[in-house]
PDB file of N, CA and C in Angstrom:
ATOM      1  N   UNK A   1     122.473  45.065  76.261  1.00  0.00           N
ATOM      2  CA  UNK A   1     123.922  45.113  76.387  1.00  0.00           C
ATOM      3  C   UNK A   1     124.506  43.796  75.888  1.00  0.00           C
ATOM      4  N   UNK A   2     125.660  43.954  74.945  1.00  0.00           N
ATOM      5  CA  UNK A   2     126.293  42.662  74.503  1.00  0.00           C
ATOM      6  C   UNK A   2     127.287  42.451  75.610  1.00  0.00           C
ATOM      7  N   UNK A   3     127.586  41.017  75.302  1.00  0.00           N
ATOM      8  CA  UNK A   3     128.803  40.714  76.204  1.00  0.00           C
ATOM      9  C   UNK A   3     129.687  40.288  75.327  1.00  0.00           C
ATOM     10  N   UNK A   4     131.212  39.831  75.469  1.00  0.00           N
ATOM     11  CA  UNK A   4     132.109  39.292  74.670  1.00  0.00           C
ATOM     12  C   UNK A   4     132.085  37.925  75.024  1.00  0.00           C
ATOM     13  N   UNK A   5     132.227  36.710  74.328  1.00  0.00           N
ATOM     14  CA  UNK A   5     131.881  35.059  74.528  1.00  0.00           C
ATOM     15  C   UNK A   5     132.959  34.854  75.406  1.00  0.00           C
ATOM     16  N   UNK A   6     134.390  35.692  75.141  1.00  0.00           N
ATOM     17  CA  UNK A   6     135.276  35.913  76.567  1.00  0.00           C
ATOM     18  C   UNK A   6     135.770  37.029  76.377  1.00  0.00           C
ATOM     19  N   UNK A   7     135.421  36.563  78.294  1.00  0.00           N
ATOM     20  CA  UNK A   7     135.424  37.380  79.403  1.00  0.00           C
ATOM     21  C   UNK A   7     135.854  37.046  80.217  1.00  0.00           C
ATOM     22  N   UNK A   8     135.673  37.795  81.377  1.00  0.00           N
ATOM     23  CA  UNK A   8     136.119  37.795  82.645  1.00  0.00           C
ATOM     24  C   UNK A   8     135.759  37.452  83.906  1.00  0.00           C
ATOM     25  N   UNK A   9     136.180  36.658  84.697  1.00  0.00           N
ATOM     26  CA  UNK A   9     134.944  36.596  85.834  1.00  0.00           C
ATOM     27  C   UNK A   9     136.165  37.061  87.099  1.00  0.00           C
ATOM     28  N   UNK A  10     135.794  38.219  88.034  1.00  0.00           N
ATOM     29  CA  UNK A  10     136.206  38.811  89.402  1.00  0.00           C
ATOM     30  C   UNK A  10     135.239  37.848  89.885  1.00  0.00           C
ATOM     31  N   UNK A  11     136.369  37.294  90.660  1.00  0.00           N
ATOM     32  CA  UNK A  11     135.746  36.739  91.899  1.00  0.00           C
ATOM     33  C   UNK A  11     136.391  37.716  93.657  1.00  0.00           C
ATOM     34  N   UNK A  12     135.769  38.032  94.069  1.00  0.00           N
ATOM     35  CA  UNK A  12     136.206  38.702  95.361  1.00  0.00           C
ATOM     36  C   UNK A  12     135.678  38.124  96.959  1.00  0.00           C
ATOM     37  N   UNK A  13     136.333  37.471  97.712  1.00  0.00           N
ATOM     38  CA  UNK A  13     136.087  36.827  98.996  1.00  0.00           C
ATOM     39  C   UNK A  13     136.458  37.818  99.802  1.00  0.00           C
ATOM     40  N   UNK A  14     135.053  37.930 100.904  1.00  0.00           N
ATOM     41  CA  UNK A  14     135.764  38.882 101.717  1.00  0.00           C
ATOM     42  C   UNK A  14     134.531  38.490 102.912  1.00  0.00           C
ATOM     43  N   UNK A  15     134.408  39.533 104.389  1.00  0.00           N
ATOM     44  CA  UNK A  15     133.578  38.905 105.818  1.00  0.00           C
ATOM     45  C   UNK A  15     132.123  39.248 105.300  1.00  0.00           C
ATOM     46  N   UNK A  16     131.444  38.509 106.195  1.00  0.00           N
ATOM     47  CA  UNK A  16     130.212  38.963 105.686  1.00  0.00           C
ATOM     48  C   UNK A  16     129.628  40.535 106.461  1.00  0.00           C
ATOM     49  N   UNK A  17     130.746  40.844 108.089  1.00  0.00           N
ATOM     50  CA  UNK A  17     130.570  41.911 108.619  1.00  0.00           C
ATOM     51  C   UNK A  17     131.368  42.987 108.274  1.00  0.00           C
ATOM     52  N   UNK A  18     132.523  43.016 107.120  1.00  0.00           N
ATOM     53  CA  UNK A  18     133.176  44.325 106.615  1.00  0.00           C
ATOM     54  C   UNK A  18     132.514  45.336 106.219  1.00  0.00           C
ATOM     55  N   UNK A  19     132.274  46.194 106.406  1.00  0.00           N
ATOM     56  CA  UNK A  19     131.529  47.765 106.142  1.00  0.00           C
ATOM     57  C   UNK A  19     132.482  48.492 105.391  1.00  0.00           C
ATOM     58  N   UNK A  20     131.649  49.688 104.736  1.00  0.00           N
ATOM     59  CA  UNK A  20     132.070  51.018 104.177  1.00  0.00           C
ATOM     60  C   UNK A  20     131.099  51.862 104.523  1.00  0.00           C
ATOM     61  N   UNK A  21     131.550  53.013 105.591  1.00  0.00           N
ATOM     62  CA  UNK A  21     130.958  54.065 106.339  1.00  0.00           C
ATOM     63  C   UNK A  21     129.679  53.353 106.541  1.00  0.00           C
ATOM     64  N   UNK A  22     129.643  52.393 107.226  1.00  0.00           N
ATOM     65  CA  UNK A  22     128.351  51.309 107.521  1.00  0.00           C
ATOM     66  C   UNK A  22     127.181  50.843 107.388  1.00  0.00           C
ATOM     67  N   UNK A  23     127.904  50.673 105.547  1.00  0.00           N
ATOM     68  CA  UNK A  23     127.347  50.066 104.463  1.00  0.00           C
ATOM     69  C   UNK A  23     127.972  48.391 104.642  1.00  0.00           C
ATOM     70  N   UNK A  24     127.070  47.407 104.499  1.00  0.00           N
ATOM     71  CA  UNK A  24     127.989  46.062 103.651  1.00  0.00           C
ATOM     72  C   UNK A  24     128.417  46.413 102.865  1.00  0.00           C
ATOM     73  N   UNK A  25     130.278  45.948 103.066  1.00  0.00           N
ATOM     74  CA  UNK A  25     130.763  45.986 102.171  1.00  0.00           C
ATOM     75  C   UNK A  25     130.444  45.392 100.514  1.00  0.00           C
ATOM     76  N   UNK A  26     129.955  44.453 100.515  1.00  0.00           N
ATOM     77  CA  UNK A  26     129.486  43.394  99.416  1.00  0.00           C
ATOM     78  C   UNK A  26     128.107  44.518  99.374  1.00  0.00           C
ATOM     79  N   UNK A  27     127.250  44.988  99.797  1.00  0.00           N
ATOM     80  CA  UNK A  27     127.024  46.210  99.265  1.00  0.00           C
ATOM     81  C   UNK A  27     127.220  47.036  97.941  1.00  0.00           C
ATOM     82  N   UNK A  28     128.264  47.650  98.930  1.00  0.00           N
ATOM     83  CA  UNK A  28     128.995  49.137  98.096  1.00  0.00           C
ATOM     84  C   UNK A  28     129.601  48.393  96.862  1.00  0.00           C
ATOM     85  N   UNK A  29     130.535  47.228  96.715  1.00  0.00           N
ATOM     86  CA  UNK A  29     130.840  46.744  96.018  1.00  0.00           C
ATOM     87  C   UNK A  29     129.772  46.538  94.525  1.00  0.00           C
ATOM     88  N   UNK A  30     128.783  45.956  94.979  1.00  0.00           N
ATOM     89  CA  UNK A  30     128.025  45.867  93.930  1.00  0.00           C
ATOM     90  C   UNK A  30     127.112  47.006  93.197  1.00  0.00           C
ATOM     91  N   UNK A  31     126.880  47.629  94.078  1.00  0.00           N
ATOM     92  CA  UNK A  31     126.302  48.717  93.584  1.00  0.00           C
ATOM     93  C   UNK A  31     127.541  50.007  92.907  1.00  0.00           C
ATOM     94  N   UNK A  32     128.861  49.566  93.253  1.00  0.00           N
ATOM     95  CA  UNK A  32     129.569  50.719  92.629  1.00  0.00           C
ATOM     96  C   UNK A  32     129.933  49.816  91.176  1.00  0.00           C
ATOM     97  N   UNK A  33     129.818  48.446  91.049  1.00  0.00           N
ATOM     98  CA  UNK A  33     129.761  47.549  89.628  1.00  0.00           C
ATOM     99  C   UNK A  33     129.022  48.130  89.266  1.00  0.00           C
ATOM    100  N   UNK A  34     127.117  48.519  89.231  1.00  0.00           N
ATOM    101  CA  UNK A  34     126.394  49.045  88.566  1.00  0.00           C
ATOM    102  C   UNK A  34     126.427  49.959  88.263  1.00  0.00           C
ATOM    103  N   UNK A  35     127.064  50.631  88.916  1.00  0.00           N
ATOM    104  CA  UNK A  35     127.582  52.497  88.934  1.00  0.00           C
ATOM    105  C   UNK A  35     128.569  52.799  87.567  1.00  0.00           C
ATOM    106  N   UNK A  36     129.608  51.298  87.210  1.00  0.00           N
ATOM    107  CA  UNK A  36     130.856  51.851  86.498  1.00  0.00           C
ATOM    108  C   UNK A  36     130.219  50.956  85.122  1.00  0.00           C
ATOM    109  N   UNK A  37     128.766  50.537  85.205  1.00  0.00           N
ATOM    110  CA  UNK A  37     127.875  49.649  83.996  1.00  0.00           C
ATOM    111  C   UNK A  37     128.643  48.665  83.489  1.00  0.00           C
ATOM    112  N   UNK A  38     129.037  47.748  84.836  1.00  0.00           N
ATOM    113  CA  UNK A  38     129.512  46.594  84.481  1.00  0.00           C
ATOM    114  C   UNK A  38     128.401  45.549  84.120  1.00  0.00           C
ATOM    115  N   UNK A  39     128.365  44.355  83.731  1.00  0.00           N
ATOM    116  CA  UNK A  39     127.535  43.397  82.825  1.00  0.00           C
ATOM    117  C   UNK A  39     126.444  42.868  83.910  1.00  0.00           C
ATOM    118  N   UNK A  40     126.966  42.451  85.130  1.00  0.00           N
ATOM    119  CA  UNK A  40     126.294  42.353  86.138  1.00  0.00           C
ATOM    120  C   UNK A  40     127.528  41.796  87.546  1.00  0.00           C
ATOM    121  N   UNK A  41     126.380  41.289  88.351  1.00  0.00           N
ATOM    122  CA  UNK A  41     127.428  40.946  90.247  1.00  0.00           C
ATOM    123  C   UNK A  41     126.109  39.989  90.424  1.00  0.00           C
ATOM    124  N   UNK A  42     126.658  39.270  91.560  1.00  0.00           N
ATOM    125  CA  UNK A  42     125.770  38.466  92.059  1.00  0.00           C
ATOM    126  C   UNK A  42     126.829  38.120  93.685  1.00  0.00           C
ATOM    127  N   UNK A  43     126.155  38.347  94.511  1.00  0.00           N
ATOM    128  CA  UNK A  43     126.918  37.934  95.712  1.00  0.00           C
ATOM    129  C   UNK A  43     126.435  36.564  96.340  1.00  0.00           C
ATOM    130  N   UNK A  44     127.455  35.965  96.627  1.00  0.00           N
ATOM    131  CA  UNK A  44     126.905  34.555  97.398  1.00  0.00           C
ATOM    132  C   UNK A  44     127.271  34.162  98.930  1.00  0.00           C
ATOM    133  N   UNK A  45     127.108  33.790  99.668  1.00  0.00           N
ATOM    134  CA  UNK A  45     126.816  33.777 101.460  1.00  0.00           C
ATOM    135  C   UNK A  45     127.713  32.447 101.120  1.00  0.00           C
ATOM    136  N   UNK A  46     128.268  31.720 101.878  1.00  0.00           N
ATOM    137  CA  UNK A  46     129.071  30.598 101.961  1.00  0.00           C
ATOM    138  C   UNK A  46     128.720  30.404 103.869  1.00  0.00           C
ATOM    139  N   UNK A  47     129.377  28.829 103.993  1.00  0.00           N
ATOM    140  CA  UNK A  47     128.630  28.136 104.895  1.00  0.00           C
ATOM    141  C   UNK A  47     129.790  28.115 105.888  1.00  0.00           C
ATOM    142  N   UNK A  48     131.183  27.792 105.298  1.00  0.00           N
ATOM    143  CA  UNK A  48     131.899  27.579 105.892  1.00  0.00           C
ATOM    144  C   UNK A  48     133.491  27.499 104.784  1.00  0.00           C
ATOM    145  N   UNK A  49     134.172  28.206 105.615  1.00  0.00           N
ATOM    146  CA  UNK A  49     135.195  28.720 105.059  1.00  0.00           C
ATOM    147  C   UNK A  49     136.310  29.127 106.157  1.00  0.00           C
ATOM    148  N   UNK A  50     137.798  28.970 105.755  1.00  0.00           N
ATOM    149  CA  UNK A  50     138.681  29.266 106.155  1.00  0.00           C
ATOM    150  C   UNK A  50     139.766  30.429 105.359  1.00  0.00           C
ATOM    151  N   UNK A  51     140.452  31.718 105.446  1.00  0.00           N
ATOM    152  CA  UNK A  51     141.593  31.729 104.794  1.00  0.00           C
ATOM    153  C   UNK A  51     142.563  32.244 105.325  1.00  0.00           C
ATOM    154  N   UNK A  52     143.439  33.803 105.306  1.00  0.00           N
ATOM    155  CA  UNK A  52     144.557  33.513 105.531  1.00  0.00           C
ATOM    156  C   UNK A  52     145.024  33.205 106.893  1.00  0.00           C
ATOM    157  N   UNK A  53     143.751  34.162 108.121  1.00  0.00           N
ATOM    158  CA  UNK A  53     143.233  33.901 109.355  1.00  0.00           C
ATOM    159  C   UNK A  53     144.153  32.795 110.151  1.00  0.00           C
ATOM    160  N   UNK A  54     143.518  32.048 109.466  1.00  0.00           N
ATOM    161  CA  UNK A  54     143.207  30.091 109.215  1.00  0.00           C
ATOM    162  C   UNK A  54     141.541  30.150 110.442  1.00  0.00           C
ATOM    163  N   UNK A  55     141.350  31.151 110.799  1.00  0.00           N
ATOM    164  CA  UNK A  55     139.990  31.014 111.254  1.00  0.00           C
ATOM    165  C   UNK A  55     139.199  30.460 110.819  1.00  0.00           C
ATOM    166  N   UNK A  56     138.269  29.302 111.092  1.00  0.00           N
ATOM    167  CA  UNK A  56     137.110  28.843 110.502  1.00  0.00           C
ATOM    168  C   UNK A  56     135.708  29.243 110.828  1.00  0.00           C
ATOM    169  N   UNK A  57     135.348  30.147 109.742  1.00  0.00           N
ATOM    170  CA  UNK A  57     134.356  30.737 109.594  1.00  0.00           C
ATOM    171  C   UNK A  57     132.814  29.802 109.266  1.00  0.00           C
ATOM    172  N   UNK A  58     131.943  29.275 110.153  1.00  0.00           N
ATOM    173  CA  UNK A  58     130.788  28.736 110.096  1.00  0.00           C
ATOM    174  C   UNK A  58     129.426  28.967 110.355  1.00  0.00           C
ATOM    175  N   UNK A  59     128.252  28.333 109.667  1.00  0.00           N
ATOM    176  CA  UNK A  59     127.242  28.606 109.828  1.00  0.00           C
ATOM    177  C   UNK A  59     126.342  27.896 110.823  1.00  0.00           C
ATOM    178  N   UNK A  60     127.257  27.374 111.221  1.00  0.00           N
ATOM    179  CA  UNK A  60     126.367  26.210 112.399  1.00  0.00           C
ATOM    180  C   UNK A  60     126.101  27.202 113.383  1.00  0.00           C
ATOM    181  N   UNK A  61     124.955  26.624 114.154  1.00  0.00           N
ATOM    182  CA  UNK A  61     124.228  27.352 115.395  1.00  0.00           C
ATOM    183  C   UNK A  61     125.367  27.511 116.454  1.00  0.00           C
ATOM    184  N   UNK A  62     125.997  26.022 116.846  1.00  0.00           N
ATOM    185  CA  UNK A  62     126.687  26.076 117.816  1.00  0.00           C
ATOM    186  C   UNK A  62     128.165  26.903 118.209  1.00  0.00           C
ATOM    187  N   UNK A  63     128.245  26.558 116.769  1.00  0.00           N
ATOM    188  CA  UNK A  63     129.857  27.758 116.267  1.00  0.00           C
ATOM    189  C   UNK A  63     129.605  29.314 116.868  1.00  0.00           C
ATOM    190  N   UNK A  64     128.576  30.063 116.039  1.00  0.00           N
ATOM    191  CA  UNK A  64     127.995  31.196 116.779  1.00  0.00           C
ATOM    192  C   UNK A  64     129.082  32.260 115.937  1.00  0.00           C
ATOM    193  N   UNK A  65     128.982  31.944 114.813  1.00  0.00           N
ATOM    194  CA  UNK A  65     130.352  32.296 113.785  1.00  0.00           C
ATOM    195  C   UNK A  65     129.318  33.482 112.864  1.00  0.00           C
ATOM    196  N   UNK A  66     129.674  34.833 113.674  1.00  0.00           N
ATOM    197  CA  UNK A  66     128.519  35.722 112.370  1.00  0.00           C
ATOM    198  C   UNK A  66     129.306  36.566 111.704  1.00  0.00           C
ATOM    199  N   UNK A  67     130.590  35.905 111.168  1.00  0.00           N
ATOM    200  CA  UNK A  67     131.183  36.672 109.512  1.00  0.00           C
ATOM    201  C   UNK A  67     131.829  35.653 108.869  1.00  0.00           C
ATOM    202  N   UNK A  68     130.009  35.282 108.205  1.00  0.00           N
ATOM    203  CA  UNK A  68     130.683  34.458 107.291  1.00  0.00           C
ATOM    204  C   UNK A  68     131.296  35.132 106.264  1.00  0.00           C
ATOM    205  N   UNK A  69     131.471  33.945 105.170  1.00  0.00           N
ATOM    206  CA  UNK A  69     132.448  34.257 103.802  1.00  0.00           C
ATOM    207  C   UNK A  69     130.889  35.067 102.570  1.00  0.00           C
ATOM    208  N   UNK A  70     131.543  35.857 102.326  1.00  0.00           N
ATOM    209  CA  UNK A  70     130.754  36.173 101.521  1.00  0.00           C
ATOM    210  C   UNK A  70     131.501  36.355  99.695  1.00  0.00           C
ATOM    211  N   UNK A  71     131.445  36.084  99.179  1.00  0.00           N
ATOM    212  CA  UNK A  71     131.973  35.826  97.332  1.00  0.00           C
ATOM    213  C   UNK A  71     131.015  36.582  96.312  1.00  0.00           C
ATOM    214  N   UNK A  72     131.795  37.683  95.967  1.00  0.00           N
ATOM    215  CA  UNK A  72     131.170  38.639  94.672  1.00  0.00           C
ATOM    216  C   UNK A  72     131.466  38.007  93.651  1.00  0.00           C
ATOM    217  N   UNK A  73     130.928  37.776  92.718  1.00  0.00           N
ATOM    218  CA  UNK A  73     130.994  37.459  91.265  1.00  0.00           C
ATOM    219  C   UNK A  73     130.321  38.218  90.106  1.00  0.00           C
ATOM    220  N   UNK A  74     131.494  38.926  89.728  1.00  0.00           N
ATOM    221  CA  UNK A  74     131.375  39.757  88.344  1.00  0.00           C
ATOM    222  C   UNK A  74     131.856  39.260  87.049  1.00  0.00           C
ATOM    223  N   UNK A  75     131.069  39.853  86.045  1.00  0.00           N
ATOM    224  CA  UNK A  75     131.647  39.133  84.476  1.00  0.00           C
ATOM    225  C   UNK A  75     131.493  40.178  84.248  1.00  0.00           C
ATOM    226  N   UNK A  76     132.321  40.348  83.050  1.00  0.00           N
ATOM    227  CA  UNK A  76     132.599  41.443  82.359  1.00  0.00           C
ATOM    228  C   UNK A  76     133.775  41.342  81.094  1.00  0.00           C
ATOM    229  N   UNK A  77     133.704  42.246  80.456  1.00  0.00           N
ATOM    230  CA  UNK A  77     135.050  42.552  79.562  1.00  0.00           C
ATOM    231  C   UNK A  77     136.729  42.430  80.255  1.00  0.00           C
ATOM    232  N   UNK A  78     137.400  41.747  80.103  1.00  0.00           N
ATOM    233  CA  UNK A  78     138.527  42.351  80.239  1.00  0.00           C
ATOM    234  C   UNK A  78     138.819  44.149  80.577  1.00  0.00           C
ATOM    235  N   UNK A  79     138.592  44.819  79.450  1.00  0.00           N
ATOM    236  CA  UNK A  79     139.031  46.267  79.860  1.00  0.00           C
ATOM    237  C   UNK A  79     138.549  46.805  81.133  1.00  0.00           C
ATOM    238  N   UNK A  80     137.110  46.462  81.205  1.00  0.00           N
ATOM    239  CA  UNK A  80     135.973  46.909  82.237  1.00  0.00           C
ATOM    240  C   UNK A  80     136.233  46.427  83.216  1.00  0.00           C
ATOM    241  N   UNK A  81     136.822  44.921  83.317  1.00  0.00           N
ATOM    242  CA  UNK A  81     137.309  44.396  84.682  1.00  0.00           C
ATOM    243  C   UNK A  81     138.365  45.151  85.298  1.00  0.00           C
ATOM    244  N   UNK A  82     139.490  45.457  83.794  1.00  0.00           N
ATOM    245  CA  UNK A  82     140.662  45.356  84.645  1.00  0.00           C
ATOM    246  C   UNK A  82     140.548  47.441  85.193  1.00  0.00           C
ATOM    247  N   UNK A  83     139.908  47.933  84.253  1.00  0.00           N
ATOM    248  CA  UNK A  83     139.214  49.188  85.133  1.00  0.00           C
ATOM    249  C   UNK A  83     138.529  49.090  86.799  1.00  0.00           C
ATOM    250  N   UNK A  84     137.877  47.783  86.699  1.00  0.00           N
ATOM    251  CA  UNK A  84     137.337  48.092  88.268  1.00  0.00           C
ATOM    252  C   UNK A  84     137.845  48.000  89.433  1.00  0.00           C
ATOM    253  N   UNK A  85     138.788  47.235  88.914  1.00  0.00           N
ATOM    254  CA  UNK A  85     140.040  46.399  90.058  1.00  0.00           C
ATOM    255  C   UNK A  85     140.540  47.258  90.679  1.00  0.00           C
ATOM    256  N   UNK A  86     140.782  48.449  89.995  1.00  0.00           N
ATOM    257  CA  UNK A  86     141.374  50.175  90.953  1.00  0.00           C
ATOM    258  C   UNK A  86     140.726  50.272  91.686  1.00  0.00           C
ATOM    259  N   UNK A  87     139.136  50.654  91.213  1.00  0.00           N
ATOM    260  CA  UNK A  87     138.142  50.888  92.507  1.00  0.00           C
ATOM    261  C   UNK A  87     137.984  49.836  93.746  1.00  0.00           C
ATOM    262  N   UNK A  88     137.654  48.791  93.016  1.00  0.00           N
ATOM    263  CA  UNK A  88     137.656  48.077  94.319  1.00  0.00           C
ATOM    264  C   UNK A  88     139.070  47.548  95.287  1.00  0.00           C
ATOM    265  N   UNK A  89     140.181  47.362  95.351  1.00  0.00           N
ATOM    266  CA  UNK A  89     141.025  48.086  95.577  1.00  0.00           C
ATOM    267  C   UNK A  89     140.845  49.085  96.779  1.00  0.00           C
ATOM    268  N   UNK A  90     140.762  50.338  96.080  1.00  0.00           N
ATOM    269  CA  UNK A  90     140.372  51.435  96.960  1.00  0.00           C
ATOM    270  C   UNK A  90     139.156  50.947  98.052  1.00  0.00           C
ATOM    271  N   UNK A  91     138.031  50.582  97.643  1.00  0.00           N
ATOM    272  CA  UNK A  91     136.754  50.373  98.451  1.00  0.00           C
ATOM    273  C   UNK A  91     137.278  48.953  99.407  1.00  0.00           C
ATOM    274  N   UNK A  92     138.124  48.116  99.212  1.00  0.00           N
ATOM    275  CA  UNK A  92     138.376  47.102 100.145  1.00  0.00           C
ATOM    276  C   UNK A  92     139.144  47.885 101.153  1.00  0.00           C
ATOM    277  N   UNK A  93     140.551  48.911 100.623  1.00  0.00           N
ATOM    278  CA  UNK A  93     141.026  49.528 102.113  1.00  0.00           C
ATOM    279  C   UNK A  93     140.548  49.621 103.144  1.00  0.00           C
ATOM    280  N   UNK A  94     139.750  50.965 102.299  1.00  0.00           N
ATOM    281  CA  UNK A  94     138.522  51.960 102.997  1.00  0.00           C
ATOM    282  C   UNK A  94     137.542  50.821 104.466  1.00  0.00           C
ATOM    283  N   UNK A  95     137.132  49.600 103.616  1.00  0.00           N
ATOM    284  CA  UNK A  95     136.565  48.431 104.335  1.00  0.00           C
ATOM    285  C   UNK A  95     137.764  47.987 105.213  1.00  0.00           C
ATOM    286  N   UNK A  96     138.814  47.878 105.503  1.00  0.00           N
ATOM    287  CA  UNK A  96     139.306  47.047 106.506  1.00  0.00           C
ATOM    288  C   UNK A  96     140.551  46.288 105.884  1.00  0.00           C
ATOM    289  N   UNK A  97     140.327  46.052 104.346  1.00  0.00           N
ATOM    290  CA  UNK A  97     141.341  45.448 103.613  1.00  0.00           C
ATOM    291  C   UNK A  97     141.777  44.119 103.780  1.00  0.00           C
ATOM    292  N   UNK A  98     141.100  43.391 104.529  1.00  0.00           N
ATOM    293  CA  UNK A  98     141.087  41.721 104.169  1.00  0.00           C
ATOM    294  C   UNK A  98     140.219  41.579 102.630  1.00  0.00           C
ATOM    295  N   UNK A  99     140.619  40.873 102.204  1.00  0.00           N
ATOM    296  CA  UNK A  99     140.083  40.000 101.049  1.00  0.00           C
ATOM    297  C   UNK A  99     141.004  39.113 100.284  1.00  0.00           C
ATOM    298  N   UNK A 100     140.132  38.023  99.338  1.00  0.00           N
ATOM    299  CA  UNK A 100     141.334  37.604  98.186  1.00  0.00           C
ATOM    300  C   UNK A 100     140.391  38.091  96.788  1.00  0.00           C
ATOM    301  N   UNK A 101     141.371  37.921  95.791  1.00  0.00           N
ATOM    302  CA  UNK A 101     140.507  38.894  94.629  1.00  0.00           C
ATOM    303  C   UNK A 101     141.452  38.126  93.586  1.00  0.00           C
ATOM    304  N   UNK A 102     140.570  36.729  92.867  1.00  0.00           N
ATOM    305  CA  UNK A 102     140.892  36.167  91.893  1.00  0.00           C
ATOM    306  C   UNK A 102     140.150  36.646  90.311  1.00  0.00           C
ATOM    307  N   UNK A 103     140.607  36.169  89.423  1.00  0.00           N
ATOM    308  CA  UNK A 103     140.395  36.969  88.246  1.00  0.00           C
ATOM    309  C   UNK A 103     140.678  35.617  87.325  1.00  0.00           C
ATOM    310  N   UNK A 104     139.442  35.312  86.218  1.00  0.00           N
ATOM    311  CA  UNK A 104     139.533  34.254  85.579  1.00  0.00           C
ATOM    312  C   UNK A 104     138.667  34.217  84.201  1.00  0.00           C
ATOM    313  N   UNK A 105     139.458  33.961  83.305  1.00  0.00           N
ATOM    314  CA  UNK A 105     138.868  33.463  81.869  1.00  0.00           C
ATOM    315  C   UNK A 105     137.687  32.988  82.023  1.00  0.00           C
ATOM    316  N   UNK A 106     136.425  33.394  81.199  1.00  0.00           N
ATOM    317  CA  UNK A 106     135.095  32.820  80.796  1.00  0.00           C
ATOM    318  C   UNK A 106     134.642  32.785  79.562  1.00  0.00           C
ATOM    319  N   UNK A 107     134.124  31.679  79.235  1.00  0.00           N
ATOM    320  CA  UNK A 107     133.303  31.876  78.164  1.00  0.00           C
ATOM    321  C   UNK A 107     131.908  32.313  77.848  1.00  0.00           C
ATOM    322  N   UNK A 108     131.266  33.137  77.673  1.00  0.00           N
ATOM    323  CA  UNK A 108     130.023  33.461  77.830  1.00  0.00           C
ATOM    324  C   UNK A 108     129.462  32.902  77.060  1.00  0.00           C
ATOM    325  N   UNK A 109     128.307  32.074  77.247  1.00  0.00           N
ATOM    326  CA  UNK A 109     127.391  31.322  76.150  1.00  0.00           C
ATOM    327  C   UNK A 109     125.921  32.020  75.827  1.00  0.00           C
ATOM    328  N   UNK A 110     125.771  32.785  77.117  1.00  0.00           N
ATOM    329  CA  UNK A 110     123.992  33.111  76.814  1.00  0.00           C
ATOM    330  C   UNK A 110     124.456  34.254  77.910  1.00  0.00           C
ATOM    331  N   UNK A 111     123.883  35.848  77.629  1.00  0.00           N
ATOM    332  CA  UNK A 111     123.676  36.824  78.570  1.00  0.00           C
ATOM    333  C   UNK A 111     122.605  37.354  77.626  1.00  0.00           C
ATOM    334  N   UNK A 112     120.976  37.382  78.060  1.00  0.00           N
ATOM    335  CA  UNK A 112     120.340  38.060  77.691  1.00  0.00           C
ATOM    336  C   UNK A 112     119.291  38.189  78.887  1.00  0.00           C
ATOM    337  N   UNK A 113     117.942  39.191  78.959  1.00  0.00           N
ATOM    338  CA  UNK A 113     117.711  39.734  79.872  1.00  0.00           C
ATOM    339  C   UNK A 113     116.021  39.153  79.799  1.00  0.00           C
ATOM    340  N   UNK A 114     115.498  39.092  80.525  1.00  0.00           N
ATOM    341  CA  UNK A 114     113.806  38.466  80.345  1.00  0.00           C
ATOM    342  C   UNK A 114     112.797  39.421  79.519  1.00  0.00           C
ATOM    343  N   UNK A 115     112.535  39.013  79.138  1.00  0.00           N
ATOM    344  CA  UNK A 115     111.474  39.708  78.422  1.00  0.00           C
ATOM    345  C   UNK A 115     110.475  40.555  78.962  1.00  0.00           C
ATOM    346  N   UNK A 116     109.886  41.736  78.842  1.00  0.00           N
ATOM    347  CA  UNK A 116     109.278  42.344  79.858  1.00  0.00           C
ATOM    348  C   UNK A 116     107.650  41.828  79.450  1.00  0.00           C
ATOM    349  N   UNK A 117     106.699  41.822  80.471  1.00  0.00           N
ATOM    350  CA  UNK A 117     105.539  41.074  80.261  1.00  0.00           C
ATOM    351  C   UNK A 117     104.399  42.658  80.169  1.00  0.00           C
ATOM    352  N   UNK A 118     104.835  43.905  79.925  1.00  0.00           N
ATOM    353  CA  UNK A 118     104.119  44.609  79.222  1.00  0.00           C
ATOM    354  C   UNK A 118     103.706  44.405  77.743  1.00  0.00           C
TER     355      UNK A 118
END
């Protein structure tokens, strides 16, 4: 699969305990990216975070804080992004509908895939 040198990067913040029919949300999310053959997702766990809440969400023992921040990161095309944004959208409601959902210019320098060792 090619990519375009720009692109797009979805970024999506949302709990680490939001569900869909009690699935992780960050889940369903990614697997419905693979579903609509977006370029790829990668989800990341965060330590400590605040937003509109102003709750501070932490990973310390003592805090006892179990939804953390969790951050999807997709690249993709423009068209393909701005196609997914409906769905997810829909799939954040469905979840509870907290999130923030930024959207940002990339340059792609290198997307290629490992070589298979057959």
């Amino acid at each position: 699969m090619e990519l375009d040198q720009h692109s797009k990067l979805l970024r999506i913040f949302i709990g680490e305990l939001d569900k869909l029919d009690g699935t992780p949300l960050y889940e369903a999310i990614v697997l419905e990216a693979k579903k609509q053959g977006l370029a790829g997702a990668t989800v990341l766990r965060g330590i400590l975070s605040y937003g509109a809440s102003s709750r501070i969400h932490s990973a310390k023992l003592l805090d006892l804080s179990f939804d953390l921040p969790i951050i999807i990161e997709i690249i993709d095309t423009e068209i393909k992004i701005g196609k997914f944004l409906k769905v997810i959208n829909l799939l954040i409601e469905q979840g509870g509908g907290g999130a923030l959902i930024t959207l940002e210019k990339v340059e792609v320098l290198y997307y290629r895939h490992k070589k298979s060792d057959d």
